[in-house]
N, C-alpha and C. Protein backbone atom coordinates (compact mmCIF):
# COMPACT_ATOMS: atom_id res chain seq x y z
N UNK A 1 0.84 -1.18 0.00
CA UNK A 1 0.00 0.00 0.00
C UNK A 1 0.88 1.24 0.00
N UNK A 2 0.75 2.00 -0.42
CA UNK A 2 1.21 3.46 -0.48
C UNK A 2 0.72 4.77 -0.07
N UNK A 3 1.27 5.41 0.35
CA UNK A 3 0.96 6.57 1.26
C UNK A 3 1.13 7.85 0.47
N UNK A 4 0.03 8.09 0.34
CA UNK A 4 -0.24 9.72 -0.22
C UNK A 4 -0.50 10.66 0.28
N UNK A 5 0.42 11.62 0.67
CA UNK A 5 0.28 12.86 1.38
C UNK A 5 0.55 14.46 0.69
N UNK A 6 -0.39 15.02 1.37
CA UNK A 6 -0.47 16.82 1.12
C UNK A 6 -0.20 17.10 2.34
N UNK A 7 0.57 18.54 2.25
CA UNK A 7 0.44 19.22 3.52
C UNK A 7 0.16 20.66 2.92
N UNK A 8 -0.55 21.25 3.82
CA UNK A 8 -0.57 22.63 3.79
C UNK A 8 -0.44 23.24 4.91
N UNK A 9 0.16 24.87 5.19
CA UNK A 9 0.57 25.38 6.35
C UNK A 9 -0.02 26.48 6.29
N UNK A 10 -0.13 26.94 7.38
CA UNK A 10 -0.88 28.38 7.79
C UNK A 10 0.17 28.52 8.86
N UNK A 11 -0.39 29.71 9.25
CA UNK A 11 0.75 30.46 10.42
C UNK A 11 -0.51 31.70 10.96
N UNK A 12 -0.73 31.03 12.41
CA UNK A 12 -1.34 32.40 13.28
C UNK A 12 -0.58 33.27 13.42
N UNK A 13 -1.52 34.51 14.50
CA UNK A 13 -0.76 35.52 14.63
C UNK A 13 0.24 35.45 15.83
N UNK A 14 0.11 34.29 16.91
CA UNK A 14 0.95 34.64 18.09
C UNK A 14 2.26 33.70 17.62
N UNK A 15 2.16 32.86 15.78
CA UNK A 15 3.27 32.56 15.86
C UNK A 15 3.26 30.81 15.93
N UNK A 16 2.26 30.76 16.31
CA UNK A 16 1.69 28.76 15.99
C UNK A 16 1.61 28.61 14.86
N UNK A 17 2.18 27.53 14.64
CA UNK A 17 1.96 27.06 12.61
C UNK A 17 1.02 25.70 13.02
N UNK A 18 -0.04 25.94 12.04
CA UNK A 18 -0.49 24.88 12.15
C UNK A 18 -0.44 23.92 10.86
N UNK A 19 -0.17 22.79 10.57
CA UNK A 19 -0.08 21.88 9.23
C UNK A 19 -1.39 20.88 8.99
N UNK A 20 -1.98 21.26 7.99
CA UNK A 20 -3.17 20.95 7.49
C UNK A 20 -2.27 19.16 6.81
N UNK A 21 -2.36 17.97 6.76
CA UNK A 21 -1.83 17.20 6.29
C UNK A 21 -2.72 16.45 5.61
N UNK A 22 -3.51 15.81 4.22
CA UNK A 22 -4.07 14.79 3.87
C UNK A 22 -3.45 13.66 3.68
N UNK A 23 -3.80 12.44 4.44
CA UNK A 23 -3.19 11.60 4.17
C UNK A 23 -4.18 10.55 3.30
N UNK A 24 -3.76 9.42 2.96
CA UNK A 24 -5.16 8.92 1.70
C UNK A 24 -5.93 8.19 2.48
N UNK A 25 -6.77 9.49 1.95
CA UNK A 25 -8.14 9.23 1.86
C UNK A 25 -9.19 9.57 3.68
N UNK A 26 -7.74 9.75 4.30
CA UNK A 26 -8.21 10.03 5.54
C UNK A 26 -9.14 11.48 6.10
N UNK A 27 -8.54 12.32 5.23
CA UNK A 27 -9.44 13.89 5.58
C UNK A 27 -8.01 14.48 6.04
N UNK A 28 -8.51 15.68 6.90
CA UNK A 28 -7.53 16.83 6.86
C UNK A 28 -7.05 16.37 8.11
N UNK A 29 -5.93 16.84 8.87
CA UNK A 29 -5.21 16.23 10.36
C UNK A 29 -5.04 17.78 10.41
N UNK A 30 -5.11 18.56 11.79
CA UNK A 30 -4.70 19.90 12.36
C UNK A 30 -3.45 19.21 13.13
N UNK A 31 -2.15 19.71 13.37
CA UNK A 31 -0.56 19.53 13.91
C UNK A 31 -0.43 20.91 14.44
N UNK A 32 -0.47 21.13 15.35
CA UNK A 32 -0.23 22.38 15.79
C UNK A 32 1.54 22.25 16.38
N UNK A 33 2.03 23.20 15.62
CA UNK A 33 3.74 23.33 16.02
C UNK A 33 4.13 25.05 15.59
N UNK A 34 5.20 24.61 17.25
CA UNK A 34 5.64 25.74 17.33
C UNK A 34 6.62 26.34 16.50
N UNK A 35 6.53 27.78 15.89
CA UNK A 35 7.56 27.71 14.92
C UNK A 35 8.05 29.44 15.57
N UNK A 36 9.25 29.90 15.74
CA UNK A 36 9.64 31.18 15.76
C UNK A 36 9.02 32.38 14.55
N UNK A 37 8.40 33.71 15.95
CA UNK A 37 7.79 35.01 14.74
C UNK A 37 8.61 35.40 13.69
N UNK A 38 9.79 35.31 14.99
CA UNK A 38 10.90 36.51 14.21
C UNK A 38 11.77 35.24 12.95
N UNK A 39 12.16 35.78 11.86
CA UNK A 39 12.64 34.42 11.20
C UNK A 39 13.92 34.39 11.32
N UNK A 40 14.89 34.93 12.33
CA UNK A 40 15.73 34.43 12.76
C UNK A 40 16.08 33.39 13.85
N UNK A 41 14.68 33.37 14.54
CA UNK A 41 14.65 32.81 16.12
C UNK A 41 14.94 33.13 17.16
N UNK A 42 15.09 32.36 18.06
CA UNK A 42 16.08 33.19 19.30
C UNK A 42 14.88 33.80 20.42
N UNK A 43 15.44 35.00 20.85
CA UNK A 43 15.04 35.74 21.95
C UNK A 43 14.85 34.31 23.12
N UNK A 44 14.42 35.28 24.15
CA UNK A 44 14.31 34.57 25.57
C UNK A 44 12.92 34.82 25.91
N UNK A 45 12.64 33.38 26.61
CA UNK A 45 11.65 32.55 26.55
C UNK A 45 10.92 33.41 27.79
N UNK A 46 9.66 33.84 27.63
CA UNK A 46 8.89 35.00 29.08
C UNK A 46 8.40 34.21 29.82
N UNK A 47 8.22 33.79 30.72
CA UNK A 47 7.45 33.06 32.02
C UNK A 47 6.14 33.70 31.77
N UNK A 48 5.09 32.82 31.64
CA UNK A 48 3.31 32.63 31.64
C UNK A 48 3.23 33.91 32.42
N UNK A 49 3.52 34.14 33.76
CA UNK A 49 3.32 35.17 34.91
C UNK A 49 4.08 36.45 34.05
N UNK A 50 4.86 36.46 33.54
CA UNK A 50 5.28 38.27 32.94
C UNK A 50 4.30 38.32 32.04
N UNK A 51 3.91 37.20 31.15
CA UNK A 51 3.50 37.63 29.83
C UNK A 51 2.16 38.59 29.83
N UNK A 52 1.70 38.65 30.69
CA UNK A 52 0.48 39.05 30.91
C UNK A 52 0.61 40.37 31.75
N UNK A 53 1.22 40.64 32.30
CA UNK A 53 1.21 42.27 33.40
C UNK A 53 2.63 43.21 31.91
N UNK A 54 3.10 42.26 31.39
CA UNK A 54 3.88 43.54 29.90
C UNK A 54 3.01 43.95 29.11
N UNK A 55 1.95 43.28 28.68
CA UNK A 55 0.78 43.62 27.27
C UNK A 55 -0.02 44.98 28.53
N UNK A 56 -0.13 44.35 29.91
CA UNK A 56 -1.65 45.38 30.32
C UNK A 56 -1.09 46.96 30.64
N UNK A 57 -2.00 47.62 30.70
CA UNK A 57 -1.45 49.18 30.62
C UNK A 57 -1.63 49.33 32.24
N UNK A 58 -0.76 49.71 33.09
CA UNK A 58 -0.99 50.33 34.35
C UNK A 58 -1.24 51.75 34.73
N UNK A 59 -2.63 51.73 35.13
CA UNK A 59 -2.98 53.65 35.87
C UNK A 59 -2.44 54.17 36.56
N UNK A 60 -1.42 54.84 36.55
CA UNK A 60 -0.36 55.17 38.44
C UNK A 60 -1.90 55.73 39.12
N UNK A 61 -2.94 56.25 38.95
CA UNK A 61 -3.45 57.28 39.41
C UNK A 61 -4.55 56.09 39.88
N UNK A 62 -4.41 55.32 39.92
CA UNK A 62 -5.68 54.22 40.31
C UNK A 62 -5.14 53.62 41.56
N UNK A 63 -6.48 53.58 42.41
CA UNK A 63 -6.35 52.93 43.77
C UNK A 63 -5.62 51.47 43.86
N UNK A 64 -6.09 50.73 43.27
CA UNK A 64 -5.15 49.26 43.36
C UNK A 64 -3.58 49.22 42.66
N UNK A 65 -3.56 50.21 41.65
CA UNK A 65 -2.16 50.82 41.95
C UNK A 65 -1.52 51.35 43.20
N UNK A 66 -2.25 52.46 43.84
CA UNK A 66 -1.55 52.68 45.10
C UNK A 66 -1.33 52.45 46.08
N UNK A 67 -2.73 50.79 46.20
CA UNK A 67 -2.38 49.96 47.04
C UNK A 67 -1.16 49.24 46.93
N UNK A 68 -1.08 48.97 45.58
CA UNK A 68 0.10 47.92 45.51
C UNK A 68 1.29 48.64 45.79
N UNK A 69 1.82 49.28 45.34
CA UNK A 69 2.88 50.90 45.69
C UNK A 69 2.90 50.88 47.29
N UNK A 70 1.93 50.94 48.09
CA UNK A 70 1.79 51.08 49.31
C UNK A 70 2.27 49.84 50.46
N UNK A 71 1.96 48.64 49.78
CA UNK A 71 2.17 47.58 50.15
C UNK A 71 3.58 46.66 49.76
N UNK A 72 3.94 47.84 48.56
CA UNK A 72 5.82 47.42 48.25
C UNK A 72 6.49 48.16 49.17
N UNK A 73 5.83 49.09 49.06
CA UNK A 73 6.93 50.10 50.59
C UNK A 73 7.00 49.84 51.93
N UNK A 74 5.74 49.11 52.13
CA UNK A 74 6.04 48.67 53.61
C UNK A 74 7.08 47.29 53.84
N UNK A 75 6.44 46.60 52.34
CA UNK A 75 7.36 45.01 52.38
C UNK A 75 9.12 45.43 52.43
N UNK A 76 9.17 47.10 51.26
CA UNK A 76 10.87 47.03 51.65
C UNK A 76 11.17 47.32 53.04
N UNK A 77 10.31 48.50 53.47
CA UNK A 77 10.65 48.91 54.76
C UNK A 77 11.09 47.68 55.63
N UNK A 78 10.54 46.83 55.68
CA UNK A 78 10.08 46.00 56.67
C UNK A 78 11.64 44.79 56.71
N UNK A 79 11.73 44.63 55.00
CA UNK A 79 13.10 43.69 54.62
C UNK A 79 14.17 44.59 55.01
N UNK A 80 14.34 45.78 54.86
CA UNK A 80 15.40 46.22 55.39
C UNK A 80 15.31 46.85 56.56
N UNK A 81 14.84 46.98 57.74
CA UNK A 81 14.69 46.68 59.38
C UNK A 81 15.08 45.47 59.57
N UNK A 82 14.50 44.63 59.01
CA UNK A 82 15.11 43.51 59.33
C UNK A 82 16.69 42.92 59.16
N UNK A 83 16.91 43.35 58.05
CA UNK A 83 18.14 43.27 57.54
C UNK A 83 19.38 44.00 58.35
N UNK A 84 19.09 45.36 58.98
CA UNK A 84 19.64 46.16 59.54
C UNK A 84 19.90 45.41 60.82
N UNK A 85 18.46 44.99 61.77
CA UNK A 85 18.45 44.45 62.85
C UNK A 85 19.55 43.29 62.80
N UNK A 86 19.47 42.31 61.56
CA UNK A 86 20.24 41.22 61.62
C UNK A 86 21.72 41.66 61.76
N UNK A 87 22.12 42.60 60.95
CA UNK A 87 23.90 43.08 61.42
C UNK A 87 23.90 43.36 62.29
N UNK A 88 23.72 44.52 63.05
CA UNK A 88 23.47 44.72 65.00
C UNK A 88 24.09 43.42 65.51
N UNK A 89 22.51 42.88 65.29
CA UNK A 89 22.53 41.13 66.23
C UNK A 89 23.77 40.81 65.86
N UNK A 90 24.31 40.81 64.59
CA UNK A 90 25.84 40.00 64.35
C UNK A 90 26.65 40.65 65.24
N UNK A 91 27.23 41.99 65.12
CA UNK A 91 27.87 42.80 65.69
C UNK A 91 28.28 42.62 67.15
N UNK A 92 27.27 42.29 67.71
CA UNK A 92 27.15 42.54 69.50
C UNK A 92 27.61 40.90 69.44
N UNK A 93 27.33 39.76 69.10
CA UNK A 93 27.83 38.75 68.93
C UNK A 93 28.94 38.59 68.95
N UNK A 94 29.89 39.50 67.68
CA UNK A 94 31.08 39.66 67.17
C UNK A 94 31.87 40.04 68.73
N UNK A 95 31.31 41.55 69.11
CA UNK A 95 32.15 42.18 70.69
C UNK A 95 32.06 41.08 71.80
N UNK A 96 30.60 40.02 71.37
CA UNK A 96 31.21 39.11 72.71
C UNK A 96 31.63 38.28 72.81
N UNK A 97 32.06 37.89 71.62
CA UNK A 97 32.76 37.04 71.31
C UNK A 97 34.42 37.72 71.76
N UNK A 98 34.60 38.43 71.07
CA UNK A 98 35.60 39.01 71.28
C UNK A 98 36.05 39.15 72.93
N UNK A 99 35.14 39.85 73.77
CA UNK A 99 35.43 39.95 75.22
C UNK A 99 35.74 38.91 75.98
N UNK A 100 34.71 37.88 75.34
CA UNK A 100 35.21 36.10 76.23
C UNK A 100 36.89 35.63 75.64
N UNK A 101 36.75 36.25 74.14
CA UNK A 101 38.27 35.37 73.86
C UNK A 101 39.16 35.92 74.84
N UNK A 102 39.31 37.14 75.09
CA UNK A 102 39.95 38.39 76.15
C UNK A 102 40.09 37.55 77.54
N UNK A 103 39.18 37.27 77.58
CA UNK A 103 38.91 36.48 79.09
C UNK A 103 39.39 35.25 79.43
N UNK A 104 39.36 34.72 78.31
CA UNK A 104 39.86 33.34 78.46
C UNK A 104 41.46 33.28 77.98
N UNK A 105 41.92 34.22 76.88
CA UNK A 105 43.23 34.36 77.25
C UNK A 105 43.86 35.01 78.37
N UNK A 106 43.60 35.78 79.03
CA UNK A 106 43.77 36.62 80.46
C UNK A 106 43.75 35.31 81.18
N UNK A 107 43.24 33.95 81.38
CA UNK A 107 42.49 33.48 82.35
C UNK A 107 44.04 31.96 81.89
N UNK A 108 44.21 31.72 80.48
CA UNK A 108 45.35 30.77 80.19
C UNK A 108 46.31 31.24 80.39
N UNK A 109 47.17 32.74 80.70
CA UNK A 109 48.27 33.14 81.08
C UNK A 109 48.44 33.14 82.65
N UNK A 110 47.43 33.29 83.36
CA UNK A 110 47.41 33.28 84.79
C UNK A 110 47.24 31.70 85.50
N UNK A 111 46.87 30.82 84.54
CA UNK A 111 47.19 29.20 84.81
C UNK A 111 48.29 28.59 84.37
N UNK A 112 48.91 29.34 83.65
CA UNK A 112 50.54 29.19 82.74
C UNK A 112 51.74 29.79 83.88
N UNK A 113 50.95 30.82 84.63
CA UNK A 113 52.08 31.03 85.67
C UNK A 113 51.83 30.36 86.67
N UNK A 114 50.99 29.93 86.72
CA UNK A 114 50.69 29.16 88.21
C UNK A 114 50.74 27.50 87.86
N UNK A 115 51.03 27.08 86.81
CA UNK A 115 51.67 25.81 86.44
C UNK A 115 53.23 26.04 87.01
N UNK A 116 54.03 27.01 86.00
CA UNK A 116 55.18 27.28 86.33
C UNK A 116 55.64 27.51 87.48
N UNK A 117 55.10 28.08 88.76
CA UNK A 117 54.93 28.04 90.10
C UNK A 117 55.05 26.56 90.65
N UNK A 118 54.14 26.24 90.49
CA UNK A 118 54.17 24.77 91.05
C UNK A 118 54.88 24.13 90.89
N UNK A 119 55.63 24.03 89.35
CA UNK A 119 56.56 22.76 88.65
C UNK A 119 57.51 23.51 89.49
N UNK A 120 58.43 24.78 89.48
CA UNK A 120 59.38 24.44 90.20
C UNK A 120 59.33 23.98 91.37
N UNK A 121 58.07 24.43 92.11
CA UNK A 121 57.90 24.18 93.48
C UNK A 121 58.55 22.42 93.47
N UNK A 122 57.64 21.53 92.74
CA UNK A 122 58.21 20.68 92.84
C UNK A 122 59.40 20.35 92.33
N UNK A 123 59.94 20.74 91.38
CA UNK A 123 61.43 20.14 91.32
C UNK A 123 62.31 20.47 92.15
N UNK A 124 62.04 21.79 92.80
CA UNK A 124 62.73 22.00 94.19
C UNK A 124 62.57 20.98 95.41
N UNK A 125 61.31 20.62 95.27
CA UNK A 125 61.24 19.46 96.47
C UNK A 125 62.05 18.14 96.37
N UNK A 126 61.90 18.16 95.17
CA UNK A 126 62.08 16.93 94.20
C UNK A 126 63.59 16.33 94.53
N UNK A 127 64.18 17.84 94.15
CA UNK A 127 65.97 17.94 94.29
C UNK A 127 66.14 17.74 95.93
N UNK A 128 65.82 18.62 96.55
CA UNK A 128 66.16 18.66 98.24
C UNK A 128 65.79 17.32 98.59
N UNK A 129 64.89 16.39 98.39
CA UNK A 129 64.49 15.11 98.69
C UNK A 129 65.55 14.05 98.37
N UNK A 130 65.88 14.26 97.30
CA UNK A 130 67.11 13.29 96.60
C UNK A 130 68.24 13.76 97.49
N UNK A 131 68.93 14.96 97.50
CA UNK A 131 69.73 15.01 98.27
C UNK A 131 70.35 14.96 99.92
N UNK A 132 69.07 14.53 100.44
CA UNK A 132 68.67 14.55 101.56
C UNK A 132 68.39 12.68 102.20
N UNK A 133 68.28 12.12 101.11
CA UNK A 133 68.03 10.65 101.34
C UNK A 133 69.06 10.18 100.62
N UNK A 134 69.88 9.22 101.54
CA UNK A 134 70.89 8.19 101.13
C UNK A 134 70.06 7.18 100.45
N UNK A 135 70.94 6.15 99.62
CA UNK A 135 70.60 4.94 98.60
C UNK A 135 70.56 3.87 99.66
N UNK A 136 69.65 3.15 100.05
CA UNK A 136 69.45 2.18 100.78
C UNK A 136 70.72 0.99 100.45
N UNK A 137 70.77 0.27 99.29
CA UNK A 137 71.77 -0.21 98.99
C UNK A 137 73.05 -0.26 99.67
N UNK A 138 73.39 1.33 99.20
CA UNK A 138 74.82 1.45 99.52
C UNK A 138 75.27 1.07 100.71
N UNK A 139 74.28 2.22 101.99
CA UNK A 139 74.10 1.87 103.26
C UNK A 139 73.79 0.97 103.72
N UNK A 140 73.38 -0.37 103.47
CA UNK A 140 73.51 -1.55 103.71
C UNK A 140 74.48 -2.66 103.79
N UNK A 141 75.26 -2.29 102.45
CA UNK A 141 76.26 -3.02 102.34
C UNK A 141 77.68 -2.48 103.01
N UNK A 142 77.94 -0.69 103.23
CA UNK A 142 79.09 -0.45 103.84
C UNK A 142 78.14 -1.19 105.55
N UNK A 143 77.74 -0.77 106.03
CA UNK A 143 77.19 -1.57 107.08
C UNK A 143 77.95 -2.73 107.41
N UNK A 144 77.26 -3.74 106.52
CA UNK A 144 77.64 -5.07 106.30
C UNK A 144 79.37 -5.32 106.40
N UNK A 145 80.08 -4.48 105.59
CA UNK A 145 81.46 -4.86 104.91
C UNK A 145 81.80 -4.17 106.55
N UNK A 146 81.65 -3.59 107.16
CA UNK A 146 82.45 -2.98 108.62
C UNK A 146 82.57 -4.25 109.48
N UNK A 147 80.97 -4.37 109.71
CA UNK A 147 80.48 -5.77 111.14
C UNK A 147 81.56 -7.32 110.10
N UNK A 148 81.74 -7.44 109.27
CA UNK A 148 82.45 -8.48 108.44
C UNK A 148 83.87 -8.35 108.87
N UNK A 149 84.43 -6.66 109.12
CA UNK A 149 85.99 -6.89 108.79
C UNK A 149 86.11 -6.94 110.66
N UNK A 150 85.31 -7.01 111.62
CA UNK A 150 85.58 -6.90 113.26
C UNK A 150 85.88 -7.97 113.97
């Protein structure tokens, strides 16, 4: 069997081509495909949500305009208080941080001398102890070697 086809094309206005196709004996087929306005192509693709507030005309002088106006100024106000508040908060963080490191180095130099205090303390004891106690040994055996030679 063999396949006999027509096509014909149209082109709307937002830029849809649509292809009219006969195939045999079947009737007409609608193909709706996307084809670029411009016939170079290209540009960047608008999100559903812009496409619609660029075509409409805005009243500055209309109330739901100046609600909305009214209700951006408080939202910045509000992001930057906040924003402001958040450095502060960092800030005072930052100084106490800073004051404890202060503190706690102040606090490792005054346990660094009072280590050093002690260690000599003891190696002074340490020394006077040694020199102060004979070797059991020794004194045993001159002992011994005297009561031996009597």
């Amino acid at each position: 069997m063999s396949k006999t086809s027509q096509q014909n094309t149209t082109t709307d206005v937002s830029g849809v081509s649509v292809i009219h196709t006969q195939a045999h004996s079947s009737g007409l087929q609608q193909v709706p495909q996307l084809v670029p306005v411009s016939p170079g192509g290209g540009g960047k693709a608008v999100p559903p949500s812009k496409q619609g507030k660029k075509n409409s005309f805005v009243d500055r002088n209309s109330d739901e305009y100046r609600q909305r106006r009214e209700r951006n100024n408080m939202a910045v106000k509000k992001s930057r208080l906040k924003s402001k508040q958040k450095a502060q908060d960092t800030l005072q963080r930052v100084n106490q941080l800073k004051e404890e490191n202060e503190r706690l180095e102040a606090k490792i130099k005054l346990l660094t001398k009072e280590l050093s205090v002690l260690k000599d303390l003891f190696l002074e004891h340490a020394h006077n102890f040694a020199d102060n106690v004979q070797p059991v040994s020794t004194e045993t055996t001159t002992t011994n070697a005297e009561n031996s030679g009597q």
